[in-house]
C-alpha atoms as a PDB file:
ATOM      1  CA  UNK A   1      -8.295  12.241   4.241  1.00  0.00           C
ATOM      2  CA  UNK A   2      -6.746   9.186   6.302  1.00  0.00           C
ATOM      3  CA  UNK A   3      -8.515   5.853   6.036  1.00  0.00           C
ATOM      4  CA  UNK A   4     -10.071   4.494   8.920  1.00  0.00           C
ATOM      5  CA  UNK A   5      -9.912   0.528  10.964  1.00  0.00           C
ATOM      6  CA  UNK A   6     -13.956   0.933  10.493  1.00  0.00           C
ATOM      7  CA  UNK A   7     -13.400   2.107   6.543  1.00  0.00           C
ATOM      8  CA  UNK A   8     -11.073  -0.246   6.003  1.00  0.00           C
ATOM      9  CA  UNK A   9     -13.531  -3.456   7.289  1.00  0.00           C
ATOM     10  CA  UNK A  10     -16.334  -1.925   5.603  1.00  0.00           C
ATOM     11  CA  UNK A  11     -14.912  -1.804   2.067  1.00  0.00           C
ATOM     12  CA  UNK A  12     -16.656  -3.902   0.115  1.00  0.00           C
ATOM     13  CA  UNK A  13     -16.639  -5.672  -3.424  1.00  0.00           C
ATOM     14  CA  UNK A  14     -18.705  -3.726  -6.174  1.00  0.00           C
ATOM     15  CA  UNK A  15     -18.103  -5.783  -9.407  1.00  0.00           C
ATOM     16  CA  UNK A  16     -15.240  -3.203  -9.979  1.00  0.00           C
ATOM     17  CA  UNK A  17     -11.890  -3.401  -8.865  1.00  0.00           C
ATOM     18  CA  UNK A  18     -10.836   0.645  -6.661  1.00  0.00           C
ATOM     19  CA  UNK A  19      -8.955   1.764  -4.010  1.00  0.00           C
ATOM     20  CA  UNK A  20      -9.160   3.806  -1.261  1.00  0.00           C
ATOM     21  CA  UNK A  21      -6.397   6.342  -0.669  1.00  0.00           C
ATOM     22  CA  UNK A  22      -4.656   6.670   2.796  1.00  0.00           C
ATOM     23  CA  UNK A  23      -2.019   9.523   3.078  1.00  0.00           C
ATOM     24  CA  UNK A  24       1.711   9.906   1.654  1.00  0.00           C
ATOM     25  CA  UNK A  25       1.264   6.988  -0.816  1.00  0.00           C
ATOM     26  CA  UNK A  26      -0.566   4.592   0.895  1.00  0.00           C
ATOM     27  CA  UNK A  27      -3.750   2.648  -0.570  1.00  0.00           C
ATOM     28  CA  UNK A  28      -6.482   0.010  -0.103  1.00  0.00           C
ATOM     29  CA  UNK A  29      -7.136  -1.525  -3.655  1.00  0.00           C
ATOM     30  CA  UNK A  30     -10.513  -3.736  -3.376  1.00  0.00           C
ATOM     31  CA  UNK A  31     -10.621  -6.044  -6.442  1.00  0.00           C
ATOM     32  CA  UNK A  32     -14.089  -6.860  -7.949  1.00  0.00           C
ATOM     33  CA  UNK A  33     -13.662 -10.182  -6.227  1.00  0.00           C
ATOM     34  CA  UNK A  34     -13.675  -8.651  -2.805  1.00  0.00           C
ATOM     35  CA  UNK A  35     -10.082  -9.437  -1.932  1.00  0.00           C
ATOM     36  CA  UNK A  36      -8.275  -6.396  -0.244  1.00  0.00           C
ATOM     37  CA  UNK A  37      -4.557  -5.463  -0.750  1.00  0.00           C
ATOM     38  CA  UNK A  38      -2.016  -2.994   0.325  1.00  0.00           C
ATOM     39  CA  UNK A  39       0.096  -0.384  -2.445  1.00  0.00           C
ATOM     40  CA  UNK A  40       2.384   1.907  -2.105  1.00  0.00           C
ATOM     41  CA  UNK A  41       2.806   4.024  -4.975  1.00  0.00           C
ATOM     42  CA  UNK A  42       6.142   6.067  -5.498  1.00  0.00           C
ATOM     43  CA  UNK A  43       8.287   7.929  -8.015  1.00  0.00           C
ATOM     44  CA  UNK A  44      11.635   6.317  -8.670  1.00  0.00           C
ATOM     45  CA  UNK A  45      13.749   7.681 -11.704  1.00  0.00           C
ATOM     46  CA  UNK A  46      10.809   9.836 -12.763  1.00  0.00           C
ATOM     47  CA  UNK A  47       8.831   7.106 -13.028  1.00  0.00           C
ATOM     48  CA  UNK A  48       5.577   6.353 -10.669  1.00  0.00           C
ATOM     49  CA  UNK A  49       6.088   3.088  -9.387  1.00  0.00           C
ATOM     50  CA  UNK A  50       3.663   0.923  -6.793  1.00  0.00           C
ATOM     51  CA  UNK A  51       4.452  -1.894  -4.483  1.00  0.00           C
ATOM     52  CA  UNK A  52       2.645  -4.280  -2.678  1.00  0.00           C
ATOM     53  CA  UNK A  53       2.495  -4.626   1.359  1.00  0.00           C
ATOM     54  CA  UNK A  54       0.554  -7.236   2.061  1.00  0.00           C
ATOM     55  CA  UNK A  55      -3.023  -8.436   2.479  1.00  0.00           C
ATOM     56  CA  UNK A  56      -5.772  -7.234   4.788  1.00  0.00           C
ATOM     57  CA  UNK A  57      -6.694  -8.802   7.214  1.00  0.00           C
ATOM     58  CA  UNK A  58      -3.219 -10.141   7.227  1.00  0.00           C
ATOM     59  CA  UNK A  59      -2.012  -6.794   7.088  1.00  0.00           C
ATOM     60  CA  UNK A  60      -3.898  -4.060   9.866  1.00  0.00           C
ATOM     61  CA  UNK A  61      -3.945  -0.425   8.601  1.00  0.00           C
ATOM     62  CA  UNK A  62      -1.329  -0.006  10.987  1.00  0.00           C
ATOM     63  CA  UNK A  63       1.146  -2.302   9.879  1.00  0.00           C
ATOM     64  CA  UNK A  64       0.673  -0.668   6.957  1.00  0.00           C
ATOM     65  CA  UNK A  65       1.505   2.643   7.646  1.00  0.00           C
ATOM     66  CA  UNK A  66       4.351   1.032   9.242  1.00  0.00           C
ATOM     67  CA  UNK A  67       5.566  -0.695   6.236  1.00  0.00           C
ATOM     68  CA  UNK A  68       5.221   2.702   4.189  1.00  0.00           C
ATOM     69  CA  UNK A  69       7.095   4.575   6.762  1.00  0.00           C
ATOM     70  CA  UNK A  70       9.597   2.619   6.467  1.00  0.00           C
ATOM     71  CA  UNK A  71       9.484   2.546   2.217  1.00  0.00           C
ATOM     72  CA  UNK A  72       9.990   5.783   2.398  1.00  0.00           C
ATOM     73  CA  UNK A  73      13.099   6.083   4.557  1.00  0.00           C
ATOM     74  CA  UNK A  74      14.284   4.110   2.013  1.00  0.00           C
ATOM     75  CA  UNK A  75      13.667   6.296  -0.584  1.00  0.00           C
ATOM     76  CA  UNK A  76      15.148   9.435   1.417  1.00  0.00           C
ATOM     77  CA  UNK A  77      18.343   7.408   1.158  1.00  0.00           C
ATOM     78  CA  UNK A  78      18.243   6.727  -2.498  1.00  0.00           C
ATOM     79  CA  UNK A  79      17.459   3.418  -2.419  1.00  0.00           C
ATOM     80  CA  UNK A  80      14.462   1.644  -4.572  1.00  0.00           C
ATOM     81  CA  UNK A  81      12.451   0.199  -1.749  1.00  0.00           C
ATOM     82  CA  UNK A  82      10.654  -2.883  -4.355  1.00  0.00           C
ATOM     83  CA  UNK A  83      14.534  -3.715  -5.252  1.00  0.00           C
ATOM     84  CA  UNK A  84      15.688  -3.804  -1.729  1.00  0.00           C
ATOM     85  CA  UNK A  85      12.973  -5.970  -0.333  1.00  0.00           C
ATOM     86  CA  UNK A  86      13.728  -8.232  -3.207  1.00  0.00           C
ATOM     87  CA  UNK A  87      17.612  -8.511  -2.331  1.00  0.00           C
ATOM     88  CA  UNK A  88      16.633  -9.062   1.127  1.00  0.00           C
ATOM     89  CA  UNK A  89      14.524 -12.122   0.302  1.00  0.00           C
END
């Protein structure tokens, strides 16, 4: 099930760091602190492998999905989306 705008504002800090799963890779992860960030998780080489997108608010769920979208073109082409964001910088 997709995440929500309303989900997303409502997720609050438990003592325990979780996340909350979006669709095709895509998470919330809500530290025990209360601080919400953005992951992507993917396989590369056989290997799962997660990368952060940002912080929300910073980040909207929308941007998000945008972000991921594009991560995974990436990855349809063969190319390590963490390793090409770092080359870019």
């Amino acid at each position: 099930m997709s995440l929500t705008d309303a989900a997303t504002r409502q997720a609050k800090a438990t003592g325990h760091p979780y996340t909350l799963a979006d669709s095709d890779g895509l998470s919330l992860a809500v530290s025990a602190q209360g601080s919400k960030s953005w992951h992507f998780r993917y396989y590369w080489q056989a290997r799962q492998k997660r990368m952060s997108l940002g912080t929300y608010p910073e980040v909207s769920l929308r941007d998000a999905r945008y972000l991921r979208d594009q991560a995974r073109a990436l990855l349809s082409k063969g190319i390590n989306p963490r390793l090409d964001r770092k080359r870019k910088r």
